[in-house]
PDB file of N, CA and C in Angstrom:
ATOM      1  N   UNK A   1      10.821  -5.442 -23.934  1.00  0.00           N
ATOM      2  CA  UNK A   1       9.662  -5.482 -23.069  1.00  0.00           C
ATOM      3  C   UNK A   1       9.825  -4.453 -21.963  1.00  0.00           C
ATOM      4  N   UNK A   2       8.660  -3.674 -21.674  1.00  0.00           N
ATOM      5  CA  UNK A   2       8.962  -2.833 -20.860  1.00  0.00           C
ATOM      6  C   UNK A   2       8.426  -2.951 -19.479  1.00  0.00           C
ATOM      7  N   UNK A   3       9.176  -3.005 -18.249  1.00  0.00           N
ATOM      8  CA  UNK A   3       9.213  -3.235 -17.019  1.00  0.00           C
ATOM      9  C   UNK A   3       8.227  -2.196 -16.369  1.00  0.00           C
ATOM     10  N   UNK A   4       7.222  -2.662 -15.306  1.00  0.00           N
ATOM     11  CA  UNK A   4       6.677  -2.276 -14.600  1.00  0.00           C
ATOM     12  C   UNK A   4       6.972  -1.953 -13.119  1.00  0.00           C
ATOM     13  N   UNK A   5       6.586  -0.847 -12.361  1.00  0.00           N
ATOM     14  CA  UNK A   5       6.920  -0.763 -11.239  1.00  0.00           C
ATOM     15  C   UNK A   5       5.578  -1.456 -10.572  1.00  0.00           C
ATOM     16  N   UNK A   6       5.828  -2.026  -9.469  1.00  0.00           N
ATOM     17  CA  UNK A   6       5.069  -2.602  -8.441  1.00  0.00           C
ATOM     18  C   UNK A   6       4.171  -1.138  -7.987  1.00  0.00           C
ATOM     19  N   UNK A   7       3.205  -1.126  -7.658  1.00  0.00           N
ATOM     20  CA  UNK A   7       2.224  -0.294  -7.156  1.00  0.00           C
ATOM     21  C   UNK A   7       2.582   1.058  -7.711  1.00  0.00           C
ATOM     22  N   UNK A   8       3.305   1.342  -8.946  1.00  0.00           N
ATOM     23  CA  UNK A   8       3.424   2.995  -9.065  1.00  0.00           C
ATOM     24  C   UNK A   8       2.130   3.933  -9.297  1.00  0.00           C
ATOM     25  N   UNK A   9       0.860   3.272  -9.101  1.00  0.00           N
ATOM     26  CA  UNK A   9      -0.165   4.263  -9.256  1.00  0.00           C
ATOM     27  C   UNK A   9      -0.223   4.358  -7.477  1.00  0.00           C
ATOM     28  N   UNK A  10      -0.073   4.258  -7.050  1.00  0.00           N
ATOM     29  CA  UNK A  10      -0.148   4.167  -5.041  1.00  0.00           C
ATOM     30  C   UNK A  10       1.229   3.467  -4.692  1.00  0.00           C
ATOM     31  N   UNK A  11       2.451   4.336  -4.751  1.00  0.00           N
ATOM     32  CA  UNK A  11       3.397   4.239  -4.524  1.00  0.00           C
ATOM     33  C   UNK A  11       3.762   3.990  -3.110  1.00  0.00           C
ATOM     34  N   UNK A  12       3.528   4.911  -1.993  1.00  0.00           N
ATOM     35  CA  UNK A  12       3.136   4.735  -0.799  1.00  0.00           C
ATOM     36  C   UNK A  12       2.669   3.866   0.371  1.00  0.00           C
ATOM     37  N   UNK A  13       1.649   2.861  -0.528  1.00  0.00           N
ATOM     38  CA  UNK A  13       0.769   2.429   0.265  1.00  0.00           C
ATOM     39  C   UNK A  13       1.375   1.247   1.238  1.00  0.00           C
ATOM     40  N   UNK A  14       2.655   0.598   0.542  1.00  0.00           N
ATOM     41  CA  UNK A  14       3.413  -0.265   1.248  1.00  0.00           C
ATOM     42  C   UNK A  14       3.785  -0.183   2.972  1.00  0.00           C
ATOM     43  N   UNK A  15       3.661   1.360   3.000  1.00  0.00           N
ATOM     44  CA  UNK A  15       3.865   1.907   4.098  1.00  0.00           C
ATOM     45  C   UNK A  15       3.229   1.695   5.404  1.00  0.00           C
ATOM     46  N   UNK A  16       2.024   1.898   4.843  1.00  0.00           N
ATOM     47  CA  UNK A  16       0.147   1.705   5.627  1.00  0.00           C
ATOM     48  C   UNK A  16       0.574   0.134   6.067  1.00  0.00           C
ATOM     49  N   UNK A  17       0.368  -0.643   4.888  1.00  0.00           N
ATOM     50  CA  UNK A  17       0.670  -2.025   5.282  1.00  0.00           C
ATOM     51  C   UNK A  17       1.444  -2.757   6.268  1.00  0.00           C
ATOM     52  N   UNK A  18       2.888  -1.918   6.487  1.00  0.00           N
ATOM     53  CA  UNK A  18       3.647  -2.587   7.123  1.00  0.00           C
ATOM     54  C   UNK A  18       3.462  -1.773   8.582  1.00  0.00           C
ATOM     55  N   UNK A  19       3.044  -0.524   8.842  1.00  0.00           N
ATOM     56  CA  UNK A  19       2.850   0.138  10.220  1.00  0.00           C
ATOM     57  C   UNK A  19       1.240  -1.488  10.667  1.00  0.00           C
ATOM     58  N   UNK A  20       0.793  -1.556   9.883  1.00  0.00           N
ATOM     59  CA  UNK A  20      -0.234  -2.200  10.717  1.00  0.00           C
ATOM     60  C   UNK A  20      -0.230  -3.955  10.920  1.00  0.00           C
ATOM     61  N   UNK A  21       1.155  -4.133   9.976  1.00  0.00           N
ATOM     62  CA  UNK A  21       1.706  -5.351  10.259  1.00  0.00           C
ATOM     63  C   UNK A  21       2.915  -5.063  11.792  1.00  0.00           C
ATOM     64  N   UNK A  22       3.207  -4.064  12.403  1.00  0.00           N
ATOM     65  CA  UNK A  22       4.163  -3.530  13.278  1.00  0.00           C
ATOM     66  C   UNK A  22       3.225  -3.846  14.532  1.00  0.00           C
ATOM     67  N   UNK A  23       2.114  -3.387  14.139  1.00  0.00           N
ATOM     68  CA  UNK A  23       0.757  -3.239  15.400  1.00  0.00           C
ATOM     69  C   UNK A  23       0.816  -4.287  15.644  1.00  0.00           C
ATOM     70  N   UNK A  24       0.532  -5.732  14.173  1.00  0.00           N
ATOM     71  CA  UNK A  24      -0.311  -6.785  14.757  1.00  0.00           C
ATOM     72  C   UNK A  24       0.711  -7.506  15.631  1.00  0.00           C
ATOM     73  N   UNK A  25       1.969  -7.423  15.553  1.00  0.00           N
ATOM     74  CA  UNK A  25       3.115  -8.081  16.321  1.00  0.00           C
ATOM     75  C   UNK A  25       3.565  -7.878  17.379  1.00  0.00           C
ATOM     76  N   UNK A  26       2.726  -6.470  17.612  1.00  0.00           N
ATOM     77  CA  UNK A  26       3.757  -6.044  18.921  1.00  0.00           C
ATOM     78  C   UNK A  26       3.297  -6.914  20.375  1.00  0.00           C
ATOM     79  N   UNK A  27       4.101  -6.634  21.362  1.00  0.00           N
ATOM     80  CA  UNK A  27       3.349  -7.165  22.697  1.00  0.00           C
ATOM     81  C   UNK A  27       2.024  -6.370  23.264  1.00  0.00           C
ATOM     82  N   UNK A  28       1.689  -6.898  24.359  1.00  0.00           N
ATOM     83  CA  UNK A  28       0.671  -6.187  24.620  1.00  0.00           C
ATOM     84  C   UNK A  28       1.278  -4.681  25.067  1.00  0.00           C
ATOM     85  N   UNK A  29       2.069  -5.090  26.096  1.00  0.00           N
ATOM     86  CA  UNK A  29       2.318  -3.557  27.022  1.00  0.00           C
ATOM     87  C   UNK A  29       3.582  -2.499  25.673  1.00  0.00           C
ATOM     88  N   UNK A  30       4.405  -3.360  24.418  1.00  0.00           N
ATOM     89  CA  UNK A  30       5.216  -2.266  23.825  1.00  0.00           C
ATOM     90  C   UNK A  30       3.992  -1.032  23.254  1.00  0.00           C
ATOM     91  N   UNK A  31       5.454   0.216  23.217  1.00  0.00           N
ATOM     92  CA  UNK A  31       5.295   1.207  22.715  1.00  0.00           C
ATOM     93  C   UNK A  31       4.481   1.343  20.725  1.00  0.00           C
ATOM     94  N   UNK A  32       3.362   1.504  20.645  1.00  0.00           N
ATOM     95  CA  UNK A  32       2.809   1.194  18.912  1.00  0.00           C
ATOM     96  C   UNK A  32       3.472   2.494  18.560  1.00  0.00           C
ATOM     97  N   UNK A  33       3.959   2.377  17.260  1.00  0.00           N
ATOM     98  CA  UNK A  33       4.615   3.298  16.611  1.00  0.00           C
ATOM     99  C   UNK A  33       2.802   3.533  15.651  1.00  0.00           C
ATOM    100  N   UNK A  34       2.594   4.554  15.448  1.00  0.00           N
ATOM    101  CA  UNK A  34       1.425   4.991  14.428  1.00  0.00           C
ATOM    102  C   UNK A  34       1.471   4.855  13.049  1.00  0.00           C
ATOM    103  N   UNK A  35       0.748   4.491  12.931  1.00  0.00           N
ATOM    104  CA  UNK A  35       0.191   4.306  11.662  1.00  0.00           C
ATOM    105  C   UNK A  35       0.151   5.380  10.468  1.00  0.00           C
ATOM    106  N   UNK A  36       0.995   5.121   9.034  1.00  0.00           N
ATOM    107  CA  UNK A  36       0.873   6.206   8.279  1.00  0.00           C
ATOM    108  C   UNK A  36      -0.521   6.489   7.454  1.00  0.00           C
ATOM    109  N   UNK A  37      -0.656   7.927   7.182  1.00  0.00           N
ATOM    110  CA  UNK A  37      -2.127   8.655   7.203  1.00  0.00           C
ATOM    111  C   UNK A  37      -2.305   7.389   5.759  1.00  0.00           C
ATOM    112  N   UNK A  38      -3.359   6.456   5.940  1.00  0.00           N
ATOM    113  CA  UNK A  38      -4.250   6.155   4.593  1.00  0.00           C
ATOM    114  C   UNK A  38      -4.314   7.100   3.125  1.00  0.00           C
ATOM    115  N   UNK A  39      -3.533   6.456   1.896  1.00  0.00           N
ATOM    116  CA  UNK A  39      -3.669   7.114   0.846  1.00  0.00           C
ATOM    117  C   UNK A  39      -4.764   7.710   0.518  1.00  0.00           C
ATOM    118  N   UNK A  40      -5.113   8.883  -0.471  1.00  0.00           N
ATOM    119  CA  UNK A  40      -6.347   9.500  -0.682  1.00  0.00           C
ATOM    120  C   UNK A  40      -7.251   8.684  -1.542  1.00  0.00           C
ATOM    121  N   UNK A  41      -8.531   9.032  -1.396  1.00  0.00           N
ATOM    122  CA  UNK A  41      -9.070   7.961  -2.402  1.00  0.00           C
ATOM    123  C   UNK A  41      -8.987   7.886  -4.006  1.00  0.00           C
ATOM    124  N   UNK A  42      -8.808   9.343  -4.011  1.00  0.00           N
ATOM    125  CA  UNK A  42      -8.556   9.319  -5.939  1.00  0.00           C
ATOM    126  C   UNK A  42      -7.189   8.565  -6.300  1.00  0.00           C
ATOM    127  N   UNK A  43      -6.408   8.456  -4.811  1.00  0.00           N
ATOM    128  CA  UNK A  43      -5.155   7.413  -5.218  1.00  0.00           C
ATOM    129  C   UNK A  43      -5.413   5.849  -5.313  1.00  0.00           C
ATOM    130  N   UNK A  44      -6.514   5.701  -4.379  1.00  0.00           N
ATOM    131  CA  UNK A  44      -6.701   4.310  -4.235  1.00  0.00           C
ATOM    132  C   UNK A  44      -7.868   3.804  -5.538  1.00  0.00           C
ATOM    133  N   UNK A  45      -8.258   4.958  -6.528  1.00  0.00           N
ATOM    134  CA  UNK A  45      -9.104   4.601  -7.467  1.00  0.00           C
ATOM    135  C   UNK A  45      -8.477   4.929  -8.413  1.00  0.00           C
ATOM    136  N   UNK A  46      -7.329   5.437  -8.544  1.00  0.00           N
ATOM    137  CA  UNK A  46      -6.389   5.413  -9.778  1.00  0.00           C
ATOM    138  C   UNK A  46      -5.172   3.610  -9.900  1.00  0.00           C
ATOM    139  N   UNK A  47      -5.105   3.628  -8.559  1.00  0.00           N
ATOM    140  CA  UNK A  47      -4.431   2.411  -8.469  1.00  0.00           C
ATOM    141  C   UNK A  47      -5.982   0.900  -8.783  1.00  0.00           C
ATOM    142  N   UNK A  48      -7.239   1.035  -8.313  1.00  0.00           N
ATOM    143  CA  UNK A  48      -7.721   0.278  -8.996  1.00  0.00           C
ATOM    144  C   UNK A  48      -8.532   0.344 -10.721  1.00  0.00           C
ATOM    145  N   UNK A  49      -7.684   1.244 -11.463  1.00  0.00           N
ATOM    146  CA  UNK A  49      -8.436   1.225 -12.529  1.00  0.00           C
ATOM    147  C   UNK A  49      -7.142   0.803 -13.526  1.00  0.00           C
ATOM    148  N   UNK A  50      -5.679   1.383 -12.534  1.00  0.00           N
ATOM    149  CA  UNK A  50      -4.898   0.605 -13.684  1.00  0.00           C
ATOM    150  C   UNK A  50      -4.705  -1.078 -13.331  1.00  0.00           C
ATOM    151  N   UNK A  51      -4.599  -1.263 -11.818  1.00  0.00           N
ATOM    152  CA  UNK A  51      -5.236  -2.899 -12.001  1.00  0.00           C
ATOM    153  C   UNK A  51      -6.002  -3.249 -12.985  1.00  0.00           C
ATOM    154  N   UNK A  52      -7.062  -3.016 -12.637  1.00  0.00           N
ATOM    155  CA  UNK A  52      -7.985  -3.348 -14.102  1.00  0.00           C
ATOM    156  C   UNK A  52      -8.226  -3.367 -14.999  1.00  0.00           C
ATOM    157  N   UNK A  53      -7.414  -2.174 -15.501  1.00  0.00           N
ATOM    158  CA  UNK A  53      -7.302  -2.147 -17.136  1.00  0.00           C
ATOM    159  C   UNK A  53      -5.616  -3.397 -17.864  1.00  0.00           C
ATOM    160  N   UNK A  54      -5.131  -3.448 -16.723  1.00  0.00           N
ATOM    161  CA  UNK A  54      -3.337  -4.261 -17.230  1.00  0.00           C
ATOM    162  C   UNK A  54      -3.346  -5.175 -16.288  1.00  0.00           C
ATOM    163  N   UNK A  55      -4.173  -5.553 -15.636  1.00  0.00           N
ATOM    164  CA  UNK A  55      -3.982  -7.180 -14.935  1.00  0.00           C
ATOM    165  C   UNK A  55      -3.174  -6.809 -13.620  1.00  0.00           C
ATOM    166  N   UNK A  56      -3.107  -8.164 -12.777  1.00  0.00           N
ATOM    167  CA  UNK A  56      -2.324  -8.075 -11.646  1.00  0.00           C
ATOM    168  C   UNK A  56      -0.569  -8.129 -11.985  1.00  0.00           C
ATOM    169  N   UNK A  57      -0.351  -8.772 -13.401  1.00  0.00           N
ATOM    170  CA  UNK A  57       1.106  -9.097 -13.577  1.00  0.00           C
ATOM    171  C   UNK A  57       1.716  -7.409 -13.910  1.00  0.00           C
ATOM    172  N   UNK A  58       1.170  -6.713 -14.165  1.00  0.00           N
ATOM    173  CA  UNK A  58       1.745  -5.467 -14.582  1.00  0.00           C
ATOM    174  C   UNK A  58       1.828  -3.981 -13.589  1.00  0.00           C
ATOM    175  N   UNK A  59       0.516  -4.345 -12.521  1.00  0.00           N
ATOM    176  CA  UNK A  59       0.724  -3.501 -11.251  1.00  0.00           C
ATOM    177  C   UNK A  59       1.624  -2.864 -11.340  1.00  0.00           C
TER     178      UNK A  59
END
């Protein structure tokens, strides 16, 4: 059986996620570290077409 990588059509995007999980935690007055630039969209529509074509278990 052959093993899948987690998000390899939007490899990246884990990234985005966790800078804006960094934001939602911080205090009011700390320093926000920025946010990485949003994947392109032909990435974010290549990552939803192989969702869709192989299910969520194969992502």
């Amino acid at each position: 059986m052959a093993q899948h990588r987690p998000f390899a059509a939007a490899p990246d995007t884990w990234r985005r996620l966790v800078g804006h999980m960094l934001r939602s935690y911080a205090a009011p007055d700390a320093p926000i570290p920025a946010v990485p630039d949003a994947p392109a969209p032909a990435t974010l529509f290549r990552a939803m077409v192989r969702l869709a074509r192989t299910g969520p278990a194969s992502a």
